[in-house]
C-alpha atoms as a PDB file:
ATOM      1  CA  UNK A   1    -111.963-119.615 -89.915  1.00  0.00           C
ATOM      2  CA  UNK A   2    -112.966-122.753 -87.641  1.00  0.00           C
ATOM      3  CA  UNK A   3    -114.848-119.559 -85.297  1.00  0.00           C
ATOM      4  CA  UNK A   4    -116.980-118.604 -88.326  1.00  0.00           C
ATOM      5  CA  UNK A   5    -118.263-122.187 -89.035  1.00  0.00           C
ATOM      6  CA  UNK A   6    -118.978-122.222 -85.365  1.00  0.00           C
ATOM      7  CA  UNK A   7    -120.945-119.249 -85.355  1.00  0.00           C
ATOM      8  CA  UNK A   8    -122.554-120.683 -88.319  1.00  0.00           C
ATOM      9  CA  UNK A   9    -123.851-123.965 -87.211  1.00  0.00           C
ATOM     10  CA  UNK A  10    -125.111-122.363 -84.491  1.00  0.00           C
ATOM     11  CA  UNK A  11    -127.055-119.805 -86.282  1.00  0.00           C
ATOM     12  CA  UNK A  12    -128.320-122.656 -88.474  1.00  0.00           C
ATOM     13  CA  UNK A  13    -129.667-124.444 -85.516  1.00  0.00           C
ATOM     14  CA  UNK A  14    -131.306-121.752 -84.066  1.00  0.00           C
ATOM     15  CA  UNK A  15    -132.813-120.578 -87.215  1.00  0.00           C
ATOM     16  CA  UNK A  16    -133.861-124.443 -87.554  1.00  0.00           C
ATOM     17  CA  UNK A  17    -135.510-124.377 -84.375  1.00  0.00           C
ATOM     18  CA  UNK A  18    -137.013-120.928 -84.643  1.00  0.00           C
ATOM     19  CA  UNK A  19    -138.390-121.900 -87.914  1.00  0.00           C
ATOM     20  CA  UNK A  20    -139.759-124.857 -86.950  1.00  0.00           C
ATOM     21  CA  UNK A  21    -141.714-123.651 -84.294  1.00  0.00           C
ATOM     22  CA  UNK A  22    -143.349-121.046 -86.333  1.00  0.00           C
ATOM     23  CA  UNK A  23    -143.741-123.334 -88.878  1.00  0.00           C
ATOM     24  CA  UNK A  24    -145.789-125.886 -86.171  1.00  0.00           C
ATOM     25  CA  UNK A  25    -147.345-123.232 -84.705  1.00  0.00           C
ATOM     26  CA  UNK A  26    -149.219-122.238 -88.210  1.00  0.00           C
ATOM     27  CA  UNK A  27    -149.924-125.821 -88.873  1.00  0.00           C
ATOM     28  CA  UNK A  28    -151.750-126.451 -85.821  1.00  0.00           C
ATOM     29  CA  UNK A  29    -153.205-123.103 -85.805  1.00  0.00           C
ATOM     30  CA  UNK A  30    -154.856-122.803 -89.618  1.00  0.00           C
ATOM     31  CA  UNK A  31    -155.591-126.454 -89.251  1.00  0.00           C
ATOM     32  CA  UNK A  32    -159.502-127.207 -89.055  1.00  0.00           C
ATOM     33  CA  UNK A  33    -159.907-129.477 -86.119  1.00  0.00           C
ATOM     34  CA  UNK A  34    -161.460-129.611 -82.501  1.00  0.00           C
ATOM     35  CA  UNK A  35    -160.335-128.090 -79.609  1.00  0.00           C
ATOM     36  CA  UNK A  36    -159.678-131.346 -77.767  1.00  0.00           C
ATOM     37  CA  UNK A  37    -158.115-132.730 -81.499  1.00  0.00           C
ATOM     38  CA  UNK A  38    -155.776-129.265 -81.390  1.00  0.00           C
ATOM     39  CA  UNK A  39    -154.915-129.704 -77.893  1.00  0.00           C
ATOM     40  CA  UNK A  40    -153.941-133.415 -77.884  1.00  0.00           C
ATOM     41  CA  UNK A  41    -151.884-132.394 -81.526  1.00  0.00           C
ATOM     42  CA  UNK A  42    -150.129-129.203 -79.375  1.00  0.00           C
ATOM     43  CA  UNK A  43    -149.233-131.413 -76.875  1.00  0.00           C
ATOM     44  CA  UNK A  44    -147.556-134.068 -79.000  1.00  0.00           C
ATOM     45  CA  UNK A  45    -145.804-131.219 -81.038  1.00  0.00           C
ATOM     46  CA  UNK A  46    -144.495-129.895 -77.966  1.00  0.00           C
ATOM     47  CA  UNK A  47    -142.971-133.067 -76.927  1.00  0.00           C
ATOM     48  CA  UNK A  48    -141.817-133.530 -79.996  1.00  0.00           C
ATOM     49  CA  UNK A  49    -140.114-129.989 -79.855  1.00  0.00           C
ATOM     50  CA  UNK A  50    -139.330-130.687 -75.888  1.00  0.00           C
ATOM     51  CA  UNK A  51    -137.176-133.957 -77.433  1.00  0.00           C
ATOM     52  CA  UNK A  52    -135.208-131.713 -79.859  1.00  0.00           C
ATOM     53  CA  UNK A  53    -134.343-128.976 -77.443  1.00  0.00           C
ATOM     54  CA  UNK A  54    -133.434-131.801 -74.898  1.00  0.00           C
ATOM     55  CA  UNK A  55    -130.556-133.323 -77.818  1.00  0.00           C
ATOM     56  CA  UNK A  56    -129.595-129.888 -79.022  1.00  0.00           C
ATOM     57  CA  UNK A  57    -128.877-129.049 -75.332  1.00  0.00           C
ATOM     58  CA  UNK A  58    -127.071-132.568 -75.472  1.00  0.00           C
ATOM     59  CA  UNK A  59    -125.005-131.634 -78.343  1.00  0.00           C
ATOM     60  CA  UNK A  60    -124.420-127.639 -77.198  1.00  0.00           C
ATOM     61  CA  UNK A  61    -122.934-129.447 -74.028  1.00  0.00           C
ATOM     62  CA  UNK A  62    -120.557-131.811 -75.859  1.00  0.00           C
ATOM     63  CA  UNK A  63    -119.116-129.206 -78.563  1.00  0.00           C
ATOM     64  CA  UNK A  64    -119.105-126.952 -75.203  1.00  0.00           C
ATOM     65  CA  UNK A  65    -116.822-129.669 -73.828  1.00  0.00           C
ATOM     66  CA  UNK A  66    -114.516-130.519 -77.161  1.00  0.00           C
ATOM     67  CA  UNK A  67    -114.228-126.588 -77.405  1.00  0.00           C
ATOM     68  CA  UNK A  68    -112.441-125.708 -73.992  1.00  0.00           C
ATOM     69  CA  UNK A  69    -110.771-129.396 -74.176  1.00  0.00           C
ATOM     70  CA  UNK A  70    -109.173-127.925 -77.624  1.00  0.00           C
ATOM     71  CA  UNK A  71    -108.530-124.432 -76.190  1.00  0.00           C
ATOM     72  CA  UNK A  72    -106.947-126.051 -73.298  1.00  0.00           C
ATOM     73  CA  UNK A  73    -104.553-128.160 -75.448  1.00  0.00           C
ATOM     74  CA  UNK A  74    -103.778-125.433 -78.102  1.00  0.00           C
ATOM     75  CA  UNK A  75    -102.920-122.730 -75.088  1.00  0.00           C
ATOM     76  CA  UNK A  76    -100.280-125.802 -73.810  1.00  0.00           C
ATOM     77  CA  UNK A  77     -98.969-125.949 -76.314  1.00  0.00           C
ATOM     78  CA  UNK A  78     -98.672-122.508 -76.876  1.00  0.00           C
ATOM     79  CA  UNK A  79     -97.171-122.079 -73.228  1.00  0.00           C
ATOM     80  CA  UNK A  80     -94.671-125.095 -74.153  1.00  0.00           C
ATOM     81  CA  UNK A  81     -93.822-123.664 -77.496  1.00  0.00           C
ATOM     82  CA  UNK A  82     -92.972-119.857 -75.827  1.00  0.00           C
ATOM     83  CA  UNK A  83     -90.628-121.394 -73.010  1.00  0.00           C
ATOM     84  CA  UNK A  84     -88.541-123.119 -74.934  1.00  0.00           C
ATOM     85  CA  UNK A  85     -88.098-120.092 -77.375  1.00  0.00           C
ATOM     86  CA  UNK A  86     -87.366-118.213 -74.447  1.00  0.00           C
ATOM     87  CA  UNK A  87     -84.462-120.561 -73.431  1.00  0.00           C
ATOM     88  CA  UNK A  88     -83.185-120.728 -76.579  1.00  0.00           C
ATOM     89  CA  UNK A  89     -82.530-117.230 -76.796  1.00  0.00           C
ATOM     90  CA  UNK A  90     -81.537-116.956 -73.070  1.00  0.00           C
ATOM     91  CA  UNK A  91     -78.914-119.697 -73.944  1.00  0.00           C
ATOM     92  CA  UNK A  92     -77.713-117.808 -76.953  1.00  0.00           C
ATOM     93  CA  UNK A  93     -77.234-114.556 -75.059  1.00  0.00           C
ATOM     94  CA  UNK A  94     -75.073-116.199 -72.781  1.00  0.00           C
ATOM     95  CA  UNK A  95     -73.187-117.808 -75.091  1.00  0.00           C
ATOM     96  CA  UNK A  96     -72.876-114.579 -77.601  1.00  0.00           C
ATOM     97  CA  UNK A  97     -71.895-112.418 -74.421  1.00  0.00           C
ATOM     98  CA  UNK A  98     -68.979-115.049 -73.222  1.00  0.00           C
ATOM     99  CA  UNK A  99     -67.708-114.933 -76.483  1.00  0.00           C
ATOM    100  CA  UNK A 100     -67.866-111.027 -76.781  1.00  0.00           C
ATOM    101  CA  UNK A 101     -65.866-111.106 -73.401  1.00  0.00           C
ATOM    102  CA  UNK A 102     -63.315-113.321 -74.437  1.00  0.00           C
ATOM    103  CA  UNK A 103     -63.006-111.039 -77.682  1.00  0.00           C
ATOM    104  CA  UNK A 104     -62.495-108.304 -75.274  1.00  0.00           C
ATOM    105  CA  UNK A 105     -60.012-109.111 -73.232  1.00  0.00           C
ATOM    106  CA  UNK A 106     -57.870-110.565 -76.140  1.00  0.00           C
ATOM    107  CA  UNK A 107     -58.212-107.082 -77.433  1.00  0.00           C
ATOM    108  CA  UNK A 108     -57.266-105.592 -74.272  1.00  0.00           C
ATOM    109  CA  UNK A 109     -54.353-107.908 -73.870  1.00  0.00           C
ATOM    110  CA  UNK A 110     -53.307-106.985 -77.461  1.00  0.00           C
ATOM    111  CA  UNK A 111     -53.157-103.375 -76.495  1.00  0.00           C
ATOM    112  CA  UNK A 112     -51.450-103.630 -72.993  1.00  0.00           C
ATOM    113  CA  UNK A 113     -48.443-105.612 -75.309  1.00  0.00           C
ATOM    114  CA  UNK A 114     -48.310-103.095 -78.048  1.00  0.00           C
ATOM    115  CA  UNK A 115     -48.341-100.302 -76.072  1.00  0.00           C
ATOM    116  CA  UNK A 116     -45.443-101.782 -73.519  1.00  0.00           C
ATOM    117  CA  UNK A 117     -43.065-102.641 -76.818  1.00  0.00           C
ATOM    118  CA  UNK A 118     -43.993 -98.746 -78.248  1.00  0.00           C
ATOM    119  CA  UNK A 119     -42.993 -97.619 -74.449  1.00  0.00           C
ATOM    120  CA  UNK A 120     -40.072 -99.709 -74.501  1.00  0.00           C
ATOM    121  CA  UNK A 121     -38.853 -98.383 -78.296  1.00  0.00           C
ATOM    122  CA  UNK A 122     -39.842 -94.513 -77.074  1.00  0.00           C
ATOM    123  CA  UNK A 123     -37.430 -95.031 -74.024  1.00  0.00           C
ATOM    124  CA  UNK A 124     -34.882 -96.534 -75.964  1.00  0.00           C
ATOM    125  CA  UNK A 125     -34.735 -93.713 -78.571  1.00  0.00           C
ATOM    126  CA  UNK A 126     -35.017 -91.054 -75.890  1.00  0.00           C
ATOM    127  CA  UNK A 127     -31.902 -92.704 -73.879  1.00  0.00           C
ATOM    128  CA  UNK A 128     -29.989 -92.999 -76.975  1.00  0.00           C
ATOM    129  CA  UNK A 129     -30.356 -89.207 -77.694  1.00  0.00           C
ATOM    130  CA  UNK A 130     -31.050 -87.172 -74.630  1.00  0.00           C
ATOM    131  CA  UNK A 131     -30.251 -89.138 -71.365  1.00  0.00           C
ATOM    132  CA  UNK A 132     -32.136 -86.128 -68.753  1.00  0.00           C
ATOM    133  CA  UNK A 133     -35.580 -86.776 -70.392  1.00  0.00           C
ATOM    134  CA  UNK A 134     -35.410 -90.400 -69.724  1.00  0.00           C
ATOM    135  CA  UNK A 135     -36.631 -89.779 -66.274  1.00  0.00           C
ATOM    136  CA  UNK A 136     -40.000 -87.823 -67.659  1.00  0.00           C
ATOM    137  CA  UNK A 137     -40.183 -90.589 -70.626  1.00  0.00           C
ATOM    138  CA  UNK A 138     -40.308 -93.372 -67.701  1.00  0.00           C
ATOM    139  CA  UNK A 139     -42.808 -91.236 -65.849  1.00  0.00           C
ATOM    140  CA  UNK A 140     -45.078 -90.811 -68.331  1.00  0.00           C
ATOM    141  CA  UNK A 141     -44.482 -94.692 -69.598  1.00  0.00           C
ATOM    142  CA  UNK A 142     -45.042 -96.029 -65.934  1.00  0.00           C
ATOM    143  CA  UNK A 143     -48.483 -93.571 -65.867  1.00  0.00           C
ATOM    144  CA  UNK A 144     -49.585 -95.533 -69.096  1.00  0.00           C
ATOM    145  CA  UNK A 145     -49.083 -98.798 -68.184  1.00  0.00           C
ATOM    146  CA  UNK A 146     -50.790 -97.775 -64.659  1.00  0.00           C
ATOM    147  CA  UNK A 147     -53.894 -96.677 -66.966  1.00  0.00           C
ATOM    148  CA  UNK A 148     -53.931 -99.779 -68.770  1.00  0.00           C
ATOM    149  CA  UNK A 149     -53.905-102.151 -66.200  1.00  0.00           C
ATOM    150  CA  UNK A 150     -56.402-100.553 -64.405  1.00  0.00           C
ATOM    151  CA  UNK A 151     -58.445-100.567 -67.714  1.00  0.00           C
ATOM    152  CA  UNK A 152     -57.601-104.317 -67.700  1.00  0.00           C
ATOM    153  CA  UNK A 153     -59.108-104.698 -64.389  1.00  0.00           C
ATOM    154  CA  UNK A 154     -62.182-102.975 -64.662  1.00  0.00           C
ATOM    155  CA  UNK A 155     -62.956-105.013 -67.794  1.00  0.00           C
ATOM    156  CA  UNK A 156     -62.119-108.544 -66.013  1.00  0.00           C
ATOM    157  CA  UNK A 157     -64.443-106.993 -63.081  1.00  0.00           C
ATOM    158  CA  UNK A 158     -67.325-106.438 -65.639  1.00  0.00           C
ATOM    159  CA  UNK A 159     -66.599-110.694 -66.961  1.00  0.00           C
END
Protein backbone atom coordinates (compact mmCIF):
# COMPACT_ATOMS: atom_id res chain seq x y z
CA UNK A 1 0.00 0.00 0.00
CA UNK A 2 2.63 2.68 1.38
CA UNK A 3 4.66 1.56 -2.34
CA UNK A 4 1.61 2.70 -4.34
CA UNK A 5 1.34 6.18 -2.67
CA UNK A 6 5.01 6.35 -3.37
CA UNK A 7 4.74 5.67 -6.86
CA UNK A 8 2.00 8.10 -6.80
CA UNK A 9 3.50 11.20 -5.46
CA UNK A 10 6.06 10.71 -7.64
CA UNK A 11 4.06 10.48 -10.71
CA UNK A 12 2.23 13.58 -9.46
CA UNK A 13 5.40 15.49 -9.32
CA UNK A 14 6.59 14.63 -12.46
CA UNK A 15 3.38 15.19 -14.17
CA UNK A 16 3.50 18.67 -12.16
CA UNK A 17 6.69 19.48 -13.55
CA UNK A 18 6.09 18.16 -17.03
CA UNK A 19 2.99 20.13 -17.13
CA UNK A 20 4.31 23.08 -16.06
CA UNK A 21 6.87 23.36 -18.44
CA UNK A 22 4.60 22.90 -21.32
CA UNK A 23 2.34 25.02 -19.83
CA UNK A 24 5.37 27.99 -19.62
CA UNK A 25 6.58 27.10 -22.68
CA UNK A 26 3.04 28.08 -24.50
CA UNK A 27 2.79 31.14 -22.43
CA UNK A 28 5.95 32.58 -23.45
CA UNK A 29 5.63 31.27 -26.84
CA UNK A 30 1.86 32.60 -27.99
CA UNK A 31 2.65 35.64 -25.95
CA UNK A 32 3.04 38.92 -28.19
CA UNK A 33 6.21 40.50 -27.04
CA UNK A 34 9.87 41.35 -28.25
CA UNK A 35 12.54 39.20 -28.70
CA UNK A 36 14.71 40.83 -26.04
CA UNK A 37 11.11 41.06 -23.75
CA UNK A 38 10.77 36.97 -24.55
CA UNK A 39 14.27 36.32 -23.84
CA UNK A 40 14.66 38.22 -20.53
CA UNK A 41 10.87 36.41 -19.59
CA UNK A 42 12.61 32.72 -20.73
CA UNK A 43 15.31 33.39 -18.69
CA UNK A 44 13.44 34.26 -15.50
CA UNK A 45 11.05 31.23 -16.16
CA UNK A 46 13.92 29.08 -16.36
CA UNK A 47 15.26 30.11 -13.10
CA UNK A 48 12.23 29.91 -11.78
CA UNK A 49 11.93 26.22 -13.09
CA UNK A 50 15.93 25.76 -12.28
CA UNK A 51 14.69 26.67 -8.36
CA UNK A 52 11.98 23.95 -8.42
CA UNK A 53 14.06 21.19 -9.88
CA UNK A 54 16.87 22.27 -7.39
CA UNK A 55 14.05 21.57 -4.12
CA UNK A 56 12.45 18.61 -5.80
CA UNK A 57 16.01 17.16 -6.10
CA UNK A 58 16.20 18.35 -2.33
CA UNK A 59 13.19 16.51 -1.37
CA UNK A 60 13.87 13.19 -3.85
CA UNK A 61 17.18 13.09 -1.71
CA UNK A 62 15.55 13.24 1.75
CA UNK A 63 12.54 10.66 1.08
CA UNK A 64 15.63 8.75 -0.70
CA UNK A 65 17.23 8.90 2.74
CA UNK A 66 13.94 8.18 5.17
CA UNK A 67 13.26 5.26 2.60
CA UNK A 68 16.50 3.04 3.04
CA UNK A 69 16.68 4.45 6.84
CA UNK A 70 13.05 2.63 7.12
CA UNK A 71 14.07 -0.41 5.02
CA UNK A 72 17.08 -0.68 7.12
CA UNK A 73 15.11 -0.70 10.42
CA UNK A 74 12.15 -2.89 9.19
CA UNK A 75 14.82 -5.68 7.71
CA UNK A 76 16.35 -5.53 11.67
CA UNK A 77 13.84 -6.11 12.84
CA UNK A 78 12.90 -8.67 10.65
CA UNK A 79 16.43 -10.39 11.19
CA UNK A 80 15.77 -9.97 15.14
CA UNK A 81 12.27 -11.24 14.92
CA UNK A 82 13.49 -14.67 12.73
CA UNK A 83 16.39 -15.53 15.31
CA UNK A 84 14.61 -15.62 18.11
CA UNK A 85 11.84 -17.81 16.42
CA UNK A 86 14.52 -19.93 15.44
CA UNK A 87 15.70 -20.44 19.09
CA UNK A 88 12.56 -20.92 20.29
CA UNK A 89 11.94 -23.81 18.29
CA UNK A 90 15.58 -25.07 18.58
CA UNK A 91 14.94 -24.93 22.42
CA UNK A 92 11.71 -26.81 22.10
CA UNK A 93 13.22 -29.60 20.03
CA UNK A 94 15.60 -30.21 22.58
CA UNK A 95 13.43 -30.20 25.19
CA UNK A 96 10.57 -32.43 23.27
CA UNK A 97 13.47 -34.94 22.25
CA UNK A 98 14.87 -35.29 26.09
CA UNK A 99 11.58 -35.95 27.10
CA UNK A 100 10.86 -38.54 24.24
CA UNK A 101 14.17 -40.23 25.51
CA UNK A 102 13.31 -40.39 28.93
CA UNK A 103 9.82 -41.89 27.73
CA UNK A 104 11.90 -44.40 26.01
CA UNK A 105 13.95 -45.79 28.21
CA UNK A 106 11.16 -46.01 30.92
CA UNK A 107 9.50 -48.08 28.29
CA UNK A 108 12.45 -50.10 27.72
CA UNK A 109 13.02 -50.58 31.39
CA UNK A 110 9.32 -51.62 31.68
CA UNK A 111 9.88 -54.34 29.18
CA UNK A 112 13.34 -55.71 30.36
CA UNK A 113 11.17 -56.24 34.01
CA UNK A 114 8.17 -57.82 32.49
CA UNK A 115 9.82 -59.94 30.38
CA UNK A 116 12.44 -61.21 33.32
CA UNK A 117 9.19 -61.98 35.79
CA UNK A 118 7.37 -63.90 32.47
CA UNK A 119 10.99 -65.77 32.15
CA UNK A 120 11.09 -66.37 35.69
CA UNK A 121 7.14 -67.79 35.84
CA UNK A 122 7.95 -69.91 32.33
CA UNK A 123 10.97 -71.56 34.22
CA UNK A 124 9.14 -72.13 37.19
CA UNK A 125 6.23 -73.95 35.45
CA UNK A 126 8.61 -75.86 33.22
CA UNK A 127 10.70 -77.12 36.46
CA UNK A 128 7.60 -77.96 38.20
CA UNK A 129 6.48 -80.28 35.30
CA UNK A 130 9.32 -81.51 33.19
CA UNK A 131 12.76 -81.02 34.96
CA UNK A 132 15.08 -82.04 31.35
CA UNK A 133 13.62 -78.99 29.48
CA UNK A 134 14.67 -76.65 32.12
CA UNK A 135 18.07 -76.55 30.62
CA UNK A 136 16.57 -75.39 26.94
CA UNK A 137 13.93 -73.04 28.94
CA UNK A 138 17.15 -71.29 30.65
CA UNK A 139 18.83 -71.20 27.27
CA UNK A 140 16.38 -69.64 25.51
CA UNK A 141 15.53 -67.23 28.75
CA UNK A 142 19.33 -66.26 29.09
CA UNK A 143 19.23 -65.54 24.92
CA UNK A 144 16.27 -63.07 25.72
CA UNK A 145 17.52 -61.24 28.33
CA UNK A 146 20.96 -61.09 26.20
CA UNK A 147 18.63 -59.43 23.37
CA UNK A 148 17.18 -57.06 25.64
CA UNK A 149 19.99 -55.67 27.19
CA UNK A 150 21.67 -55.19 24.19
CA UNK A 151 18.44 -53.41 22.96
CA UNK A 152 18.85 -51.39 26.20
CA UNK A 153 22.22 -50.38 25.21
CA UNK A 154 21.85 -49.38 21.85
CA UNK A 155 18.98 -47.10 22.92
CA UNK A 156 21.12 -45.40 25.91
CA UNK A 157 23.92 -45.12 23.00
CA UNK A 158 21.40 -43.22 20.73
CA UNK A 159 20.54 -40.63 24.32
Amino acid sequence: MENKEKRNSCGFLAGAFVGGVIGAAAALILAPKSGRELRRNLTGQADVFKEKASSWVELAKEKGIQWTCSAKEKSSELASATKDKAEHLSKTVQSKSGEMAGKIQTITLNAKEKTIQMADKVSQRFQSQNGQTLDEVSKKLEETKQAFEKTEKSVNKND
